[in-house]
C-alpha atoms as a PDB file:
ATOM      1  CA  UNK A   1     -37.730 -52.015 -12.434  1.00  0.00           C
ATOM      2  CA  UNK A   2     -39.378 -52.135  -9.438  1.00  0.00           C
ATOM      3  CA  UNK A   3     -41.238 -49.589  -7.128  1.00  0.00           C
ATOM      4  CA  UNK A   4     -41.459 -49.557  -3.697  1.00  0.00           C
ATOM      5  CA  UNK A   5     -45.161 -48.727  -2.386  1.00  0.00           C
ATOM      6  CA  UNK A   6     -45.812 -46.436   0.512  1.00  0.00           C
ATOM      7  CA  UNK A   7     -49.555 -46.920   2.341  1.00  0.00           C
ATOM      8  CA  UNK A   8     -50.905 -43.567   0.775  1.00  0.00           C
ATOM      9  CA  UNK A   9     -49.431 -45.521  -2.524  1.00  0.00           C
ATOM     10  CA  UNK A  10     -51.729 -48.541  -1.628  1.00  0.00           C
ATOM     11  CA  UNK A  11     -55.037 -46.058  -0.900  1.00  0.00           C
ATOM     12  CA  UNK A  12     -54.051 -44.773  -3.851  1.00  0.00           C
ATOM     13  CA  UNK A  13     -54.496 -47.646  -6.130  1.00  0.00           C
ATOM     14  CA  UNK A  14     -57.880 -48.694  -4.488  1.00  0.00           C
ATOM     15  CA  UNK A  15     -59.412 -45.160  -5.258  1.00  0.00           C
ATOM     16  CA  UNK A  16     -58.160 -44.728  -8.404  1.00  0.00           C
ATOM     17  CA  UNK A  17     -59.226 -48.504  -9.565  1.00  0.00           C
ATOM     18  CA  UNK A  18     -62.920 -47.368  -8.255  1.00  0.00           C
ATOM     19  CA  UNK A  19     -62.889 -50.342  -5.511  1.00  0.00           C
ATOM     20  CA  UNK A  20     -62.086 -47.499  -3.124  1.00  0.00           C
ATOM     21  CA  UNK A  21     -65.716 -48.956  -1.567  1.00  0.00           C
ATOM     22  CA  UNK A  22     -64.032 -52.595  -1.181  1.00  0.00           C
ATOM     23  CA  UNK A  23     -62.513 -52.367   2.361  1.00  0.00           C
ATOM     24  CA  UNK A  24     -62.346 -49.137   5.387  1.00  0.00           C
ATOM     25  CA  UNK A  25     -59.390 -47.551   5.691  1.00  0.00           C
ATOM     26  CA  UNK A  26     -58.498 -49.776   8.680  1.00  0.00           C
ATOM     27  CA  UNK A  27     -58.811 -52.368   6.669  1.00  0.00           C
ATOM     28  CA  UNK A  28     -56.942 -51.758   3.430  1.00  0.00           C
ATOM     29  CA  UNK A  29     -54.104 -50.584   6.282  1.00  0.00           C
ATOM     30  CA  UNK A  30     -54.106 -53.840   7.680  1.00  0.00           C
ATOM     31  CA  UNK A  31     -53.899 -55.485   4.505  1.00  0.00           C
ATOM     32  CA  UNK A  32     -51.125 -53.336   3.435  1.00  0.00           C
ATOM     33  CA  UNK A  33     -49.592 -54.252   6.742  1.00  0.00           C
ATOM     34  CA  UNK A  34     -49.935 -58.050   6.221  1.00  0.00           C
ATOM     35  CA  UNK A  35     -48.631 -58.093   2.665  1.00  0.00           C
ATOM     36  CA  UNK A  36     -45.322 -56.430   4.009  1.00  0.00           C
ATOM     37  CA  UNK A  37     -44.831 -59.072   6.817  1.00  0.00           C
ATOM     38  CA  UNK A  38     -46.157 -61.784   4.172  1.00  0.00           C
ATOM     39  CA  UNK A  39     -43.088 -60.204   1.691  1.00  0.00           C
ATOM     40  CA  UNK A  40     -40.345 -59.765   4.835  1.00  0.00           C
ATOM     41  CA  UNK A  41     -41.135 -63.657   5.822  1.00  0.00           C
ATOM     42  CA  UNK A  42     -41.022 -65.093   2.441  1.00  0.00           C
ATOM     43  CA  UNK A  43     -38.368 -62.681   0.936  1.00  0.00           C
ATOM     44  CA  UNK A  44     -40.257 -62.550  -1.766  1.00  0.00           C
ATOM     45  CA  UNK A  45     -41.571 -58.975  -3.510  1.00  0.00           C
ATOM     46  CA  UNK A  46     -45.471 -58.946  -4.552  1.00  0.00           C
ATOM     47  CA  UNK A  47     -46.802 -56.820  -7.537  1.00  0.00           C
ATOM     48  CA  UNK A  48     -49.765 -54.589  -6.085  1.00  0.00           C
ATOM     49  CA  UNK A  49     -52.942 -55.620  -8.272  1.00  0.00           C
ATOM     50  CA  UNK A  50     -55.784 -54.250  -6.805  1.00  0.00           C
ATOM     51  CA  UNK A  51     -58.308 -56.303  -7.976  1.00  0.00           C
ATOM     52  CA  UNK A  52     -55.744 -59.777  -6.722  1.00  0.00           C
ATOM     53  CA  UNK A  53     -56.477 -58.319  -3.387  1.00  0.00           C
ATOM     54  CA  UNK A  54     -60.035 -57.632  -3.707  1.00  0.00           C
ATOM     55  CA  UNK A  55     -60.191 -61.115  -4.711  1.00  0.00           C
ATOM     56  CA  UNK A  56     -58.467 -62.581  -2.051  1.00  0.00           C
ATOM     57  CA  UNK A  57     -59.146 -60.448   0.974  1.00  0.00           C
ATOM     58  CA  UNK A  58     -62.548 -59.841   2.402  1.00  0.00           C
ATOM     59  CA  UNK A  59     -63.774 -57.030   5.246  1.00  0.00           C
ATOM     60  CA  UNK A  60     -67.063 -58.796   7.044  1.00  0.00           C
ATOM     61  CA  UNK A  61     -68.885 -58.151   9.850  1.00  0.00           C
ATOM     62  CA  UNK A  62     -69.371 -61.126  12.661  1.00  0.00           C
ATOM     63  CA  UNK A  63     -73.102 -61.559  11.905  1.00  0.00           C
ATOM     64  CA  UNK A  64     -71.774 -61.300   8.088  1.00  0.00           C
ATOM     65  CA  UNK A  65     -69.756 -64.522   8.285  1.00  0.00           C
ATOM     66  CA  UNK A  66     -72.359 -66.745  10.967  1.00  0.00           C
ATOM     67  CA  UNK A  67     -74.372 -66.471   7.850  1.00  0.00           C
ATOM     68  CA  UNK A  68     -72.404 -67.263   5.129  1.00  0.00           C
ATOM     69  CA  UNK A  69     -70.367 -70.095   7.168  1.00  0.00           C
ATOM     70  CA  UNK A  70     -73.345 -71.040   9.158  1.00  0.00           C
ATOM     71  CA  UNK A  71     -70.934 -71.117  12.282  1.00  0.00           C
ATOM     72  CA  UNK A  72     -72.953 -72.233  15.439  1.00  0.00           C
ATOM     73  CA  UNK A  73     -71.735 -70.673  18.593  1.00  0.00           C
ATOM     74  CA  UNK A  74     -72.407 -70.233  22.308  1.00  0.00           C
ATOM     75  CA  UNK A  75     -71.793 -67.342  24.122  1.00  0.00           C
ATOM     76  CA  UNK A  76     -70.062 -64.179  22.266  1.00  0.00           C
ATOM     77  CA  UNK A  77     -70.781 -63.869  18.324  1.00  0.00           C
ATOM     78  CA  UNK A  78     -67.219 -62.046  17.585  1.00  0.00           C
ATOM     79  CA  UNK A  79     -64.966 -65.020  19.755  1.00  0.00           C
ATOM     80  CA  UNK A  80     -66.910 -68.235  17.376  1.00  0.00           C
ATOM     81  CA  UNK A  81     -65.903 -66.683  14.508  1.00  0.00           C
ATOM     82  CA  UNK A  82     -62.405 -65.390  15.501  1.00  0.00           C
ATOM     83  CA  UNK A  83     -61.692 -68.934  16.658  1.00  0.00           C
ATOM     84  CA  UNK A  84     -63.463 -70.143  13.173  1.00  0.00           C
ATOM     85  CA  UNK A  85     -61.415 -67.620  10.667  1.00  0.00           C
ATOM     86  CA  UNK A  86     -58.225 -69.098  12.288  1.00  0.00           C
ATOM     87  CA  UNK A  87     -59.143 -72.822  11.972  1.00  0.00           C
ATOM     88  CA  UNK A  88     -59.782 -71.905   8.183  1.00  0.00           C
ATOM     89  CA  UNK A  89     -58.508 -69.338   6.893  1.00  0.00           C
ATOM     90  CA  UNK A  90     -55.974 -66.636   7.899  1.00  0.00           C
ATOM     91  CA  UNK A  91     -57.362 -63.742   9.999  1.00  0.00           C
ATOM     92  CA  UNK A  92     -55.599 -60.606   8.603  1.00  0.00           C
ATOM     93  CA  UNK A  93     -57.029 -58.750  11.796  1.00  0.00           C
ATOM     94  CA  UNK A  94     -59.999 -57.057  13.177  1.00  0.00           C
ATOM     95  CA  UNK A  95     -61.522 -53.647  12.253  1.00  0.00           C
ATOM     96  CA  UNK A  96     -64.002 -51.964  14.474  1.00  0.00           C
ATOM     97  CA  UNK A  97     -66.802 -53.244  11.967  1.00  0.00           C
ATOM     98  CA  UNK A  98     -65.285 -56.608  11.745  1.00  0.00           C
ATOM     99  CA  UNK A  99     -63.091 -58.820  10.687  1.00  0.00           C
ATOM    100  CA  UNK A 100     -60.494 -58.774   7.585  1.00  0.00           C
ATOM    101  CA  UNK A 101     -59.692 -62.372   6.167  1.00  0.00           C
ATOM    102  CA  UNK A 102     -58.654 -64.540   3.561  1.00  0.00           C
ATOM    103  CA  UNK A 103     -61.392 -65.225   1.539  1.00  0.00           C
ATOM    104  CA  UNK A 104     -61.956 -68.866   1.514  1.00  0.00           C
END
């Protein structure tokens, strides 16, 4: 039996898990957002497990990920590692406090 999950159903699941801290808003919605997409290309259904996505998904700032990734740029912070995100990983999209990605 399956369940189909509605947004508020996703926000849900993060606050009631306690990882309601994890990601914004904006982000978890653009997770959500992606996973649908991800399940209409693939045709496949996913199983909503919070912590899979905490795992797997990250929300960081620009100056965040130059650190961790030691990305040298020129020029604007936020285009090196946009350009850097999609030569790696998969960019899930941007949030006003960053970026939202597949952690790598």
């Amino acid at each position: 039996m399956k369940t189909t999950i509605t947004q508020a159903d996703f926000y849900s699941a993060f606050d009631r898990s306690g990882r309601n801290h994890q990601f914004s808003r904006h982000a978890l919605r653009l997770i959500f957002e992606y996973l649908e997409q991800l399940e209409q290309d693939t045709e496949e259904e996913t199983e909503l497990d919070v912590v899979a996505v905490c795992c797997d998904y990250a929300e960081s700032s620009a100056s965040e990920l130059v650190h961790a990734y030691s990305i040298d740029f020129e020029g604007d912070e936020s285009d090196a590692v946009r350009e850097y995100l999609h030569n790696y990983t998969i960019l899930v999209g941007e949030t006003p406090d960053g970026f939202v990605h597949v952690q790598f």
